[in-house]
ModelCIF file with pLDDT and N, C-alpha, C, O atoms, coordinates in Angstrom:
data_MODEL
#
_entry.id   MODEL 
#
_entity.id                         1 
_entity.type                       polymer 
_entity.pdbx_number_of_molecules   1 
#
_entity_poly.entity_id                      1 
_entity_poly.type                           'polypeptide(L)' 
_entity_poly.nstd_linkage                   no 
_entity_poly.nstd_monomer                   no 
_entity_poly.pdbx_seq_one_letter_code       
;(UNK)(UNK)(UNK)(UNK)(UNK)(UNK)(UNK)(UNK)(UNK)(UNK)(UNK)(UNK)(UNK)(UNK)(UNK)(UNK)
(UNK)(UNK)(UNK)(UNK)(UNK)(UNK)(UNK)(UNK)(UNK)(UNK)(UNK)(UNK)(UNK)(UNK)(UNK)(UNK)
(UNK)(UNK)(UNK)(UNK)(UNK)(UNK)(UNK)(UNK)(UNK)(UNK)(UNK)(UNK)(UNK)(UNK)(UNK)(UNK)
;
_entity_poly.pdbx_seq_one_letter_code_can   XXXXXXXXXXXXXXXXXXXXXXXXXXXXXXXXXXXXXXXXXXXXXXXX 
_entity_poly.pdbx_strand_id                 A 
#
loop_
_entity_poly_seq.entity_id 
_entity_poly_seq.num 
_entity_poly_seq.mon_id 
_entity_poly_seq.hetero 
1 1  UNK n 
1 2  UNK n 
1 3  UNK n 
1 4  UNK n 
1 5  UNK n 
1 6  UNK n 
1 7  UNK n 
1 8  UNK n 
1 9  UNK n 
1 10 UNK n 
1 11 UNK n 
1 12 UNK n 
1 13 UNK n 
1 14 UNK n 
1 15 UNK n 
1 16 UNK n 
1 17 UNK n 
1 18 UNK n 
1 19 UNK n 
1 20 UNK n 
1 21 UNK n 
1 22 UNK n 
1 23 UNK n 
1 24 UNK n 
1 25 UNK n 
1 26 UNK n 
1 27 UNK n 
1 28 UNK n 
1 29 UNK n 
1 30 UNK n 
1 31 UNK n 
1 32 UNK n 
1 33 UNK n 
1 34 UNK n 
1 35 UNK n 
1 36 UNK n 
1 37 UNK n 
1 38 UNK n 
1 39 UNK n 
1 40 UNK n 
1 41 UNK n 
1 42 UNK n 
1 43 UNK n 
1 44 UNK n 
1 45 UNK n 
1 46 UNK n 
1 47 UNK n 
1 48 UNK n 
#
_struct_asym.id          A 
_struct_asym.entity_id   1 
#
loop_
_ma_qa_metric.id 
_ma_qa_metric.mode 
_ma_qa_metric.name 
_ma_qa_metric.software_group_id 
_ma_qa_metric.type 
1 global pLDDT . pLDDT 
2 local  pLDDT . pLDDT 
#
_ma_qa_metric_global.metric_id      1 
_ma_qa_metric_global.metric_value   93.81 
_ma_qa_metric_global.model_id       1 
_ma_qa_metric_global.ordinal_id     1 
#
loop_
_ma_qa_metric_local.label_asym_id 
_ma_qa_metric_local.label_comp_id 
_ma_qa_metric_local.label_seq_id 
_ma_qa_metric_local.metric_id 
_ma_qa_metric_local.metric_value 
_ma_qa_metric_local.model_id 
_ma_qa_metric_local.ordinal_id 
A UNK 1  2 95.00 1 1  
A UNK 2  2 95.00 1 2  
A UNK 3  2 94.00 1 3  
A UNK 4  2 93.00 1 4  
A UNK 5  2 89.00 1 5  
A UNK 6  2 92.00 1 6  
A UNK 7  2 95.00 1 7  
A UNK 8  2 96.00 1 8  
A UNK 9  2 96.00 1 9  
A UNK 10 2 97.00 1 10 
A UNK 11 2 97.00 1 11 
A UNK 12 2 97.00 1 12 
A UNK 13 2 97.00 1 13 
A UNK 14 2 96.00 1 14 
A UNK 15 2 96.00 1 15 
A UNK 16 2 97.00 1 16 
A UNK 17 2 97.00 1 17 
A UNK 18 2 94.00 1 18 
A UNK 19 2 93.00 1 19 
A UNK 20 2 94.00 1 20 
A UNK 21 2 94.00 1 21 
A UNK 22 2 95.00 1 22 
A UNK 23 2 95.00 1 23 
A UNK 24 2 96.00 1 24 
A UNK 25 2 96.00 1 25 
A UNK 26 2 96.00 1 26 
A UNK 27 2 96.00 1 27 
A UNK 28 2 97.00 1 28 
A UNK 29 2 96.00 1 29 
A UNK 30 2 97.00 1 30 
A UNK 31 2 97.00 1 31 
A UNK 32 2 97.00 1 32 
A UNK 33 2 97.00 1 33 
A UNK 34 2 97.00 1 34 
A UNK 35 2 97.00 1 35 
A UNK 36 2 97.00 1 36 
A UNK 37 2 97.00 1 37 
A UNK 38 2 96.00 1 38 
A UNK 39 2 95.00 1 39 
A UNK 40 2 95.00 1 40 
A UNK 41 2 94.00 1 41 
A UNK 42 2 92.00 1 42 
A UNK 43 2 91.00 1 43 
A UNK 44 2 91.00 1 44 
A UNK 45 2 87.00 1 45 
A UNK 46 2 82.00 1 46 
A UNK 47 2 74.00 1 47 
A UNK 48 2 69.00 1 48 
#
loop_
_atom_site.group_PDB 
_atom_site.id 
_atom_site.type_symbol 
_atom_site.label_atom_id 
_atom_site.label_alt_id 
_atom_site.label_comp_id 
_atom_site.label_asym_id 
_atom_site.label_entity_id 
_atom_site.label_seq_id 
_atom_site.pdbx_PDB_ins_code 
_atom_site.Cartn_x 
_atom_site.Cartn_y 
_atom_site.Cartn_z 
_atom_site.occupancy 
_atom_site.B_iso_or_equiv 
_atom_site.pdbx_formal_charge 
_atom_site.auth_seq_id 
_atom_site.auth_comp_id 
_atom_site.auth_asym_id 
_atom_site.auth_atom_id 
_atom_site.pdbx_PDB_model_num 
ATOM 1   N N  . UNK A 1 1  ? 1.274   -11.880 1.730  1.00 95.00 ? 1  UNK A N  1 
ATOM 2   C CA . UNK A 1 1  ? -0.062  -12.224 1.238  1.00 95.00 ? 1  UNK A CA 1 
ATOM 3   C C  . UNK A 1 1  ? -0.430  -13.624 1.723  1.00 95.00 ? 1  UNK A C  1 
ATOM 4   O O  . UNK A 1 1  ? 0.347   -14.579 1.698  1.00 95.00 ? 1  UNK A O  1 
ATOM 5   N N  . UNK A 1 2  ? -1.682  -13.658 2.165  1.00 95.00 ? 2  UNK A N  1 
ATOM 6   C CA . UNK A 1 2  ? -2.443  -14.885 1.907  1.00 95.00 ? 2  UNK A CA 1 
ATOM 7   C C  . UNK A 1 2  ? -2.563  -16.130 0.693  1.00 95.00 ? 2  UNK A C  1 
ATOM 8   O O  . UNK A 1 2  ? -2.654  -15.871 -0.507 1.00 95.00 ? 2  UNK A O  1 
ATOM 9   N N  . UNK A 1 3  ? -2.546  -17.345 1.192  1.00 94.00 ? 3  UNK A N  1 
ATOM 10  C CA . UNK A 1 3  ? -2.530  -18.141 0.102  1.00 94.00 ? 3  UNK A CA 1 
ATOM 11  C C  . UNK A 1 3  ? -3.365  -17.648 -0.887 1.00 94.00 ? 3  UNK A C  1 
ATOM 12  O O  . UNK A 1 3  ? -2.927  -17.701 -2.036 1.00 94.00 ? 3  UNK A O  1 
ATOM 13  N N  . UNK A 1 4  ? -4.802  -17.038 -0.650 1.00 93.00 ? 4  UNK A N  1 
ATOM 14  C CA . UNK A 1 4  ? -5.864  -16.953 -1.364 1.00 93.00 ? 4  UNK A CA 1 
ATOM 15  C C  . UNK A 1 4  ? -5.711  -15.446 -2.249 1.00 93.00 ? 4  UNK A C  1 
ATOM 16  O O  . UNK A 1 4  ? -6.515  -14.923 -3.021 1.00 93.00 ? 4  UNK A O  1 
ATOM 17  N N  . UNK A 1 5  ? -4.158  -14.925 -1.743 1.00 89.00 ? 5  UNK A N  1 
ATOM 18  C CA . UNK A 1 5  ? -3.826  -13.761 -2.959 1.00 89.00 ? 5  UNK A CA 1 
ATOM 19  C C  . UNK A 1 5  ? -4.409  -12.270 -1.879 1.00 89.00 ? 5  UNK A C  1 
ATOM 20  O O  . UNK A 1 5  ? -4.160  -11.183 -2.400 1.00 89.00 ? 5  UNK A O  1 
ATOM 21  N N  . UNK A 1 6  ? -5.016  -12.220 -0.707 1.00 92.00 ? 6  UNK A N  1 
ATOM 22  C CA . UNK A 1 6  ? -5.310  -11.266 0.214  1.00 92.00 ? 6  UNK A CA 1 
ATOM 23  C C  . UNK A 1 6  ? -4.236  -10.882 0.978  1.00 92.00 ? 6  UNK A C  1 
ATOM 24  O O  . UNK A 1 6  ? -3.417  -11.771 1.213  1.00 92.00 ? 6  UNK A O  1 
ATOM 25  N N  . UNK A 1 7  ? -3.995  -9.627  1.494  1.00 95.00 ? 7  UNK A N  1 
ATOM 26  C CA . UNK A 1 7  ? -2.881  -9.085  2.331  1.00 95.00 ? 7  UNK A CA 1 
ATOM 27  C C  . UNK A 1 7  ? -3.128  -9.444  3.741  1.00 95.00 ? 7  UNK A C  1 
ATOM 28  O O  . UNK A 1 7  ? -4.227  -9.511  4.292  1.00 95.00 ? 7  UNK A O  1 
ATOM 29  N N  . UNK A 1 8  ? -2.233  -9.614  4.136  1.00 96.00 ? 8  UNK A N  1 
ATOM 30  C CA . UNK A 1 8  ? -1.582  -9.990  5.450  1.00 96.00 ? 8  UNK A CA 1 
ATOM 31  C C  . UNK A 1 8  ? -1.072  -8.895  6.036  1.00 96.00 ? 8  UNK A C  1 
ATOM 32  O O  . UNK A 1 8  ? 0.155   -8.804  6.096  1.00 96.00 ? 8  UNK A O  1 
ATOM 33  N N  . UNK A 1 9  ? -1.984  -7.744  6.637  1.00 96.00 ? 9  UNK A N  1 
ATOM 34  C CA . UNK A 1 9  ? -1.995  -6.500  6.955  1.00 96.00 ? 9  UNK A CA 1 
ATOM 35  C C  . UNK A 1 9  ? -0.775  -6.573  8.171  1.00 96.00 ? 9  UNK A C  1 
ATOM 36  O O  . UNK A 1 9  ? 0.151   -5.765  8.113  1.00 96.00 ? 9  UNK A O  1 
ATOM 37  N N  . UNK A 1 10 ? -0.829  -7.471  9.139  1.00 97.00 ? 10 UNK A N  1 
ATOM 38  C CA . UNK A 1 10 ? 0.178   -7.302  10.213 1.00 97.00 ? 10 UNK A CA 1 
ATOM 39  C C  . UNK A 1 10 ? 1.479   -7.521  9.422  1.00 97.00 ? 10 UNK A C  1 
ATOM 40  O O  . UNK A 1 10 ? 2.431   -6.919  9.920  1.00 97.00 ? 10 UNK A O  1 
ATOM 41  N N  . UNK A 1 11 ? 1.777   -8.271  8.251  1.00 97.00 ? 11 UNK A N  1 
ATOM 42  C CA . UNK A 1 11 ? 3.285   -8.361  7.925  1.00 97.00 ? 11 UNK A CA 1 
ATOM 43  C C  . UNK A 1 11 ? 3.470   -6.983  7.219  1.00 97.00 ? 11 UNK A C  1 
ATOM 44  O O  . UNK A 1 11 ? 4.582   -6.476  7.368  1.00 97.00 ? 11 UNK A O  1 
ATOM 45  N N  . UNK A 1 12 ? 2.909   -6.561  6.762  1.00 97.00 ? 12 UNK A N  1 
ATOM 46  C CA . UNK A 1 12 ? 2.885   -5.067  6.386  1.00 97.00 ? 12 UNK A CA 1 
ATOM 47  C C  . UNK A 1 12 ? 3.239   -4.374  7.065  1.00 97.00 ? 12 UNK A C  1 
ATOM 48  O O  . UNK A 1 12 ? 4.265   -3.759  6.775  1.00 97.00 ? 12 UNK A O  1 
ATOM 49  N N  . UNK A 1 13 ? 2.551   -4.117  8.348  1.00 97.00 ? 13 UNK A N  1 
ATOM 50  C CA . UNK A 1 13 ? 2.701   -3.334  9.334  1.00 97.00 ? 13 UNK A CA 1 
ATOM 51  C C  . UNK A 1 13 ? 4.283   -3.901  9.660  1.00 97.00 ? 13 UNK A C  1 
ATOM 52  O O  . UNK A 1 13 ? 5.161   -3.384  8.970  1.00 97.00 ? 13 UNK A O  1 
ATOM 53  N N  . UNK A 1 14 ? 4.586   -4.635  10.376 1.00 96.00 ? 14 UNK A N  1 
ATOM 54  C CA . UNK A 1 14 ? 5.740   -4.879  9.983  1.00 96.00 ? 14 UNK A CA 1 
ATOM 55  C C  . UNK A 1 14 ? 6.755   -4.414  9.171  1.00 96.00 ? 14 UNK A C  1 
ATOM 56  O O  . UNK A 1 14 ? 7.799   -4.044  9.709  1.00 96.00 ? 14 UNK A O  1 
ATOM 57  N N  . UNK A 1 15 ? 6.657   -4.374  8.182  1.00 96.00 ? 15 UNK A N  1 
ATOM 58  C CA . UNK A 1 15 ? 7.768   -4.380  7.367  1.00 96.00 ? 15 UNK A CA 1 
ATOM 59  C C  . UNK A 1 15 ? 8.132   -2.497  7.432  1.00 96.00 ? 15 UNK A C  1 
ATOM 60  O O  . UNK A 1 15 ? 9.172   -1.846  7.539  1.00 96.00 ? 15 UNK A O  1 
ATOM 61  N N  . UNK A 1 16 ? 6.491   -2.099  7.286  1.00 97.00 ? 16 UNK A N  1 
ATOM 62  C CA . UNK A 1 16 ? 6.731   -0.523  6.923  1.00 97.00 ? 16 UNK A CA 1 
ATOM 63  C C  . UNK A 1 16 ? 7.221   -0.327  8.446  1.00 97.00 ? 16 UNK A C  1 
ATOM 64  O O  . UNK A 1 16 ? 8.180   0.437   8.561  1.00 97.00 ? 16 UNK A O  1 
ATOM 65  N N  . UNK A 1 17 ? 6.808   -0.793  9.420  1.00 97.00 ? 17 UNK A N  1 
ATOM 66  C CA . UNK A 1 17 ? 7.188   -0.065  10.575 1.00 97.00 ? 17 UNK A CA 1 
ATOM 67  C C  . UNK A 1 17 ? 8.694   -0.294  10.648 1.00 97.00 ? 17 UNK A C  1 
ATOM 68  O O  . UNK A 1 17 ? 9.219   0.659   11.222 1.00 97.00 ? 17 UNK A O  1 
ATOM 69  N N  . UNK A 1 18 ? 9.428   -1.068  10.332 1.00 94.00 ? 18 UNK A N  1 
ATOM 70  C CA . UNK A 1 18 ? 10.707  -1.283  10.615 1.00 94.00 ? 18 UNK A CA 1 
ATOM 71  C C  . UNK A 1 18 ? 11.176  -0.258  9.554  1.00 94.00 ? 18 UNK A C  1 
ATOM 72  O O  . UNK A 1 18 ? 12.176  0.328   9.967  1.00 94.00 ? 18 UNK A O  1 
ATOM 73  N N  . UNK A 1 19 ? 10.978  -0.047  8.926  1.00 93.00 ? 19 UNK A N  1 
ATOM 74  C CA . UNK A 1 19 ? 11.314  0.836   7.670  1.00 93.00 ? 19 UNK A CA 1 
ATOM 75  C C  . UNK A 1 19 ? 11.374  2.498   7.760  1.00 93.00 ? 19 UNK A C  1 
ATOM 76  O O  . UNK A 1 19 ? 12.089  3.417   7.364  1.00 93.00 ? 19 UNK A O  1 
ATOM 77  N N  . UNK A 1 20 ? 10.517  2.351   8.310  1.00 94.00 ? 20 UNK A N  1 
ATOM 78  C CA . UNK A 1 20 ? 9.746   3.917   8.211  1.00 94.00 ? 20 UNK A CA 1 
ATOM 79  C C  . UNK A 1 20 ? 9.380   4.491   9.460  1.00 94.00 ? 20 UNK A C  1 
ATOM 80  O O  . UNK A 1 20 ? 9.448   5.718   9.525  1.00 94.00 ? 20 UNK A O  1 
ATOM 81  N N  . UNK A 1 21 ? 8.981   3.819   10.531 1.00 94.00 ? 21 UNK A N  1 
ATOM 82  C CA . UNK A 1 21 ? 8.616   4.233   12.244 1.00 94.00 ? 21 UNK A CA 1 
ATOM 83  C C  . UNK A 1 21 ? 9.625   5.411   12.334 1.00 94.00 ? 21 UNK A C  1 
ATOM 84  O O  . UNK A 1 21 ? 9.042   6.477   12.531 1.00 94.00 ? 21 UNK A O  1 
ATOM 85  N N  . UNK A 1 22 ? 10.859  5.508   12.252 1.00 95.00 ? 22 UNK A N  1 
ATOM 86  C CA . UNK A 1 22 ? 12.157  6.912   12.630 1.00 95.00 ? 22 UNK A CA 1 
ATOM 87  C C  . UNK A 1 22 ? 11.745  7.834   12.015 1.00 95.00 ? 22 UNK A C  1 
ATOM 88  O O  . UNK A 1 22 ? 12.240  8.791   12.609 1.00 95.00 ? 22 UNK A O  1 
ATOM 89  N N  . UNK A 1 23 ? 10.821  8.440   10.738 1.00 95.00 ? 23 UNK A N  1 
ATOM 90  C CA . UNK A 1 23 ? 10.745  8.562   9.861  1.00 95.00 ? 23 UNK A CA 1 
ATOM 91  C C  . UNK A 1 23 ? 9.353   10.106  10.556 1.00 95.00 ? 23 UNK A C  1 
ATOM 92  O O  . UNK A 1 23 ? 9.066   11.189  10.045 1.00 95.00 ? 23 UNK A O  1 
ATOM 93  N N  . UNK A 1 24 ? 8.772   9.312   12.078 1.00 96.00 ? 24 UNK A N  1 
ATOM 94  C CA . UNK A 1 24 ? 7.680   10.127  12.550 1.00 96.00 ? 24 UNK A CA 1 
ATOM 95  C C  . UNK A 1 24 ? 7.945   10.145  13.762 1.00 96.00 ? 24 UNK A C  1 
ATOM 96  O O  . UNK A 1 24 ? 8.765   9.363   14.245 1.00 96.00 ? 24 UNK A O  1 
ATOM 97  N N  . UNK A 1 25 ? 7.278   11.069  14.493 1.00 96.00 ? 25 UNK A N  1 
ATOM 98  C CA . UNK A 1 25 ? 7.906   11.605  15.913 1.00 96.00 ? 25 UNK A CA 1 
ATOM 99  C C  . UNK A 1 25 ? 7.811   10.502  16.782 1.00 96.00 ? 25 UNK A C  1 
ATOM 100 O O  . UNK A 1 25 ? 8.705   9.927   17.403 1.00 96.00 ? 25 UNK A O  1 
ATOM 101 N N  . UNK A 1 26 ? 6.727   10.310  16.743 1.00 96.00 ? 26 UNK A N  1 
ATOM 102 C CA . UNK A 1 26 ? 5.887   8.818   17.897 1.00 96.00 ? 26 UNK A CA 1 
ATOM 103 C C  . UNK A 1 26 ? 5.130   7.653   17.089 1.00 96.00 ? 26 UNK A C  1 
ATOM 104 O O  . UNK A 1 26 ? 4.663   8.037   16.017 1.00 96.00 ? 26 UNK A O  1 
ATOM 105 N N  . UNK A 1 27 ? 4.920   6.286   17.409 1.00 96.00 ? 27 UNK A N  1 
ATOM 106 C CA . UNK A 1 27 ? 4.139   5.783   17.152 1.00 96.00 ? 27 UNK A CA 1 
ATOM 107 C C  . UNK A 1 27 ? 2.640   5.717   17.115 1.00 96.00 ? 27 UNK A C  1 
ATOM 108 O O  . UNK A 1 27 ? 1.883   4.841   16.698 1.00 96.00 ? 27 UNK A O  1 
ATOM 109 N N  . UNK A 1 28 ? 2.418   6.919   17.681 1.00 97.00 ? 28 UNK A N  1 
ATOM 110 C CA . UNK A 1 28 ? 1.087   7.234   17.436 1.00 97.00 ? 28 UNK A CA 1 
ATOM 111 C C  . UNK A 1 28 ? 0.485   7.564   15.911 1.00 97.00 ? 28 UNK A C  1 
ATOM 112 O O  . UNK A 1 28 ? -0.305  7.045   15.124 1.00 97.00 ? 28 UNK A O  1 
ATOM 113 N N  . UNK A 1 29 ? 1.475   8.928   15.987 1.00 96.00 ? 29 UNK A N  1 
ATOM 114 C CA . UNK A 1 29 ? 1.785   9.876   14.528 1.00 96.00 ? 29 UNK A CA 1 
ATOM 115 C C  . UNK A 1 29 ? 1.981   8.807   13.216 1.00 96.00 ? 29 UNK A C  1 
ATOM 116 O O  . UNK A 1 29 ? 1.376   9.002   12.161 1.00 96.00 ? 29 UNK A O  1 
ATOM 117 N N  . UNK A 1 30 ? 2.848   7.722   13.400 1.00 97.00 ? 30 UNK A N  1 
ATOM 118 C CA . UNK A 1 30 ? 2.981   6.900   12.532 1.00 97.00 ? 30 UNK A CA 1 
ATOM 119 C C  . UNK A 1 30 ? 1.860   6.026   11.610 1.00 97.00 ? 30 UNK A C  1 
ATOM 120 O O  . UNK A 1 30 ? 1.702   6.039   10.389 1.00 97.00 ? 30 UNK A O  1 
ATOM 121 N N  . UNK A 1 31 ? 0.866   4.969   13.055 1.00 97.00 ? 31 UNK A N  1 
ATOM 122 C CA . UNK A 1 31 ? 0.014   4.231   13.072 1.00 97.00 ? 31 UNK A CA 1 
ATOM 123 C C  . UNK A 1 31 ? -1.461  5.407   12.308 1.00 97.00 ? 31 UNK A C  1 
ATOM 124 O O  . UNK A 1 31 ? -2.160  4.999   11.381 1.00 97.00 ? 31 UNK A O  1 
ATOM 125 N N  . UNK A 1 32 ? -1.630  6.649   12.872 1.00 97.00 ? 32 UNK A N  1 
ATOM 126 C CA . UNK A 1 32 ? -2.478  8.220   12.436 1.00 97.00 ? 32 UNK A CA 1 
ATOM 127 C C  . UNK A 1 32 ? -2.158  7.386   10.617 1.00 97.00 ? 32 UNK A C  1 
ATOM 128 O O  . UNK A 1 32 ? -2.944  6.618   10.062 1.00 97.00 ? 32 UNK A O  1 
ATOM 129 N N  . UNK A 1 33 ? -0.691  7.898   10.012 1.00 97.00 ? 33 UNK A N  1 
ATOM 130 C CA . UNK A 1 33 ? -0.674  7.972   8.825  1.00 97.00 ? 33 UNK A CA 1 
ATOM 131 C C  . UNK A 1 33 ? -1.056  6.634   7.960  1.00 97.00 ? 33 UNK A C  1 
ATOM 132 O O  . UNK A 1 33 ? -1.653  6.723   6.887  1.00 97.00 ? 33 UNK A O  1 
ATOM 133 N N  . UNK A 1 34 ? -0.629  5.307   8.570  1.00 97.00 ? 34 UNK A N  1 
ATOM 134 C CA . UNK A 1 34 ? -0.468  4.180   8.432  1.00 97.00 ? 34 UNK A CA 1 
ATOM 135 C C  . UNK A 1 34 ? -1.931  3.901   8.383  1.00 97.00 ? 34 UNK A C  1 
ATOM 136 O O  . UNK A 1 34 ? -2.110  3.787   7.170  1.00 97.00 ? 34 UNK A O  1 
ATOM 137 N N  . UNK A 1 35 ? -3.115  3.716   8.969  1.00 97.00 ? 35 UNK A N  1 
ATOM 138 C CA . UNK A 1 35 ? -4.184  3.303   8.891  1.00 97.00 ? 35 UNK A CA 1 
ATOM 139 C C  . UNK A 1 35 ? -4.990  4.495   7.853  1.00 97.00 ? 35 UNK A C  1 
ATOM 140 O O  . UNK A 1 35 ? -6.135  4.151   7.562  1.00 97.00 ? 35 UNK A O  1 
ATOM 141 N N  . UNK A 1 36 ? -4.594  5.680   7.334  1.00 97.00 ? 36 UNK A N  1 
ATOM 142 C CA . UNK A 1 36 ? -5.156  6.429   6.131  1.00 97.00 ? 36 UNK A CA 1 
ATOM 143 C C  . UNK A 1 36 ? -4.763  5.840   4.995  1.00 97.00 ? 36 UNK A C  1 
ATOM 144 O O  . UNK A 1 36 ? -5.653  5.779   4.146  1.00 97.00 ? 36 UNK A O  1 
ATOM 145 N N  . UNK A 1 37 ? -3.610  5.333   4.659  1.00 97.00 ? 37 UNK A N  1 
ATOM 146 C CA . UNK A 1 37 ? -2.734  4.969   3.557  1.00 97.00 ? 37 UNK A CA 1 
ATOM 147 C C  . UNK A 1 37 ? -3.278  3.637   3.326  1.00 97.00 ? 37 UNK A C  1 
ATOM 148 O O  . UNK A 1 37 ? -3.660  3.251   2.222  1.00 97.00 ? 37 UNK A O  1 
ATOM 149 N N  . UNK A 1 38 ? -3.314  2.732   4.723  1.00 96.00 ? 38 UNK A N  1 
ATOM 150 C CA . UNK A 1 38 ? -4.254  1.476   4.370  1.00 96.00 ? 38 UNK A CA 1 
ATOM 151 C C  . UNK A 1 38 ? -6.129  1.663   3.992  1.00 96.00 ? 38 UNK A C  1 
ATOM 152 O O  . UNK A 1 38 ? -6.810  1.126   3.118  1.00 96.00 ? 38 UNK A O  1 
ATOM 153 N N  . UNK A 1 39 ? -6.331  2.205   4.587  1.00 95.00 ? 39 UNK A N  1 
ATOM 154 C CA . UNK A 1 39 ? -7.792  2.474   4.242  1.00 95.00 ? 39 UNK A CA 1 
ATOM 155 C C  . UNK A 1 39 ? -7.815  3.127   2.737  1.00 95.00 ? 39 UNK A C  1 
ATOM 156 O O  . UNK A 1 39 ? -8.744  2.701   2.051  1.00 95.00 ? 39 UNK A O  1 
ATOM 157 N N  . UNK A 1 40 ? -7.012  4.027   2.141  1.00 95.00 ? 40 UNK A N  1 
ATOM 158 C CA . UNK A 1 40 ? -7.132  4.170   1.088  1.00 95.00 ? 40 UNK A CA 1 
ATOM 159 C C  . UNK A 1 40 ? -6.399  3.284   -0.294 1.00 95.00 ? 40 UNK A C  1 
ATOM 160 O O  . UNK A 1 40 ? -6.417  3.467   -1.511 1.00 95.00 ? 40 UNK A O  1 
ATOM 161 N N  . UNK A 1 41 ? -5.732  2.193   0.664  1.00 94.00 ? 41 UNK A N  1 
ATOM 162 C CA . UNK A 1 41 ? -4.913  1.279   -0.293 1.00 94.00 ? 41 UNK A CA 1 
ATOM 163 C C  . UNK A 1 41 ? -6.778  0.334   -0.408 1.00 94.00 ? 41 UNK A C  1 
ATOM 164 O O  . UNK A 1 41 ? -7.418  0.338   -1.459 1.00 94.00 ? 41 UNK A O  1 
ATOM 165 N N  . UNK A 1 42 ? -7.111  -0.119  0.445  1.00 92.00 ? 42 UNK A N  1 
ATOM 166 C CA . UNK A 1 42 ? -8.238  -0.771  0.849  1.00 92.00 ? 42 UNK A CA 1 
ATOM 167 C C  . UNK A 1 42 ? -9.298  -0.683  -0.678 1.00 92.00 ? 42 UNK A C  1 
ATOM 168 O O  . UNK A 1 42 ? -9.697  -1.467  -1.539 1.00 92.00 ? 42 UNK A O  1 
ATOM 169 N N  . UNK A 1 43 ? -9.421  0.762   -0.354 1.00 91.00 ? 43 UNK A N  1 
ATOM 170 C CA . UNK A 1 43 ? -10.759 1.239   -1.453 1.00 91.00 ? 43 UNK A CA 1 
ATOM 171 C C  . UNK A 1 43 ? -10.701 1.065   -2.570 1.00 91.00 ? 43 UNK A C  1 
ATOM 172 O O  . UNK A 1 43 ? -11.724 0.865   -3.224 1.00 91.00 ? 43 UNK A O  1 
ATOM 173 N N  . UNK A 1 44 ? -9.190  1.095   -3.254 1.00 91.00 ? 44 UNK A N  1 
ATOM 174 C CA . UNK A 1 44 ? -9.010  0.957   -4.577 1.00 91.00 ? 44 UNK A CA 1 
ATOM 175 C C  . UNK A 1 44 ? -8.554  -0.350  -4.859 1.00 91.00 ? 44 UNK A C  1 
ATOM 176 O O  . UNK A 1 44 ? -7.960  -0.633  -5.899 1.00 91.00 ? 44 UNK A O  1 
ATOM 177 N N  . UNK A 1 45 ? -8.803  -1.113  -4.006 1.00 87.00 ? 45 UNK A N  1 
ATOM 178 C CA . UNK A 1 45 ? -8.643  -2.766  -4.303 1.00 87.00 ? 45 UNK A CA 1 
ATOM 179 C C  . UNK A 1 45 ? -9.912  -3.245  -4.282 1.00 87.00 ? 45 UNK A C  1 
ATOM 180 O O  . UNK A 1 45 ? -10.190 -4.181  -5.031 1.00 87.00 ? 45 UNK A O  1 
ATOM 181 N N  . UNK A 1 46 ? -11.116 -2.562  -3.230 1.00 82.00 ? 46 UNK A N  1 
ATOM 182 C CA . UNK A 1 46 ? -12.388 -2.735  -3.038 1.00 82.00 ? 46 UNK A CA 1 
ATOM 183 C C  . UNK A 1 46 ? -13.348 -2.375  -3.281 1.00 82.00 ? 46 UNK A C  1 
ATOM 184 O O  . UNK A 1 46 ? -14.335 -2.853  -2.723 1.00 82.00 ? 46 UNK A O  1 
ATOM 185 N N  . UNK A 1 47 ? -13.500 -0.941  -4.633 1.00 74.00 ? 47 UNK A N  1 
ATOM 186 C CA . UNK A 1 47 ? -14.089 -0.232  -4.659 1.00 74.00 ? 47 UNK A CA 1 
ATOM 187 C C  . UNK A 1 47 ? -15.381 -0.648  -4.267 1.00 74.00 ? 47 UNK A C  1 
ATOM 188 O O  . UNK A 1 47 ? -15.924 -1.743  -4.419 1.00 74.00 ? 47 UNK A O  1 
ATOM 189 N N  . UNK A 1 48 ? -15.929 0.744   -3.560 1.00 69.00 ? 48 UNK A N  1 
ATOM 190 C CA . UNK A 1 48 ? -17.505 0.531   -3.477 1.00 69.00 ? 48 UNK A CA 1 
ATOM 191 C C  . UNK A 1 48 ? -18.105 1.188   -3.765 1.00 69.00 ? 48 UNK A C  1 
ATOM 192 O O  . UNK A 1 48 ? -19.318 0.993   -3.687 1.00 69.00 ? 48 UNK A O  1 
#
């Protein structure tokens, strides 16, 4: 996180990718699931 309490989306990416990348065939397939999971982490921190 950010000083100001906001996520720091690349250390994320990070962390899950080291974690979890083996987990999906390609990095494509991965980044596919990874940017749904963030966009819906997104909404319910942001509702609109």
């Amino acid at each position: 996180q950010f000083k100001d309490g906001s996520i720091n989306w690349n250390f994320v990416d990070a962390d899950t990718y080291h974690d979890c990348h083996k987990l999906f065939k390609d990095s494509e397939t991965f980044y596919e699931a990874w940017h749904d999971i963030a966009n819906k982490i997104e909404a319910e921190i942001n509702p609109v």
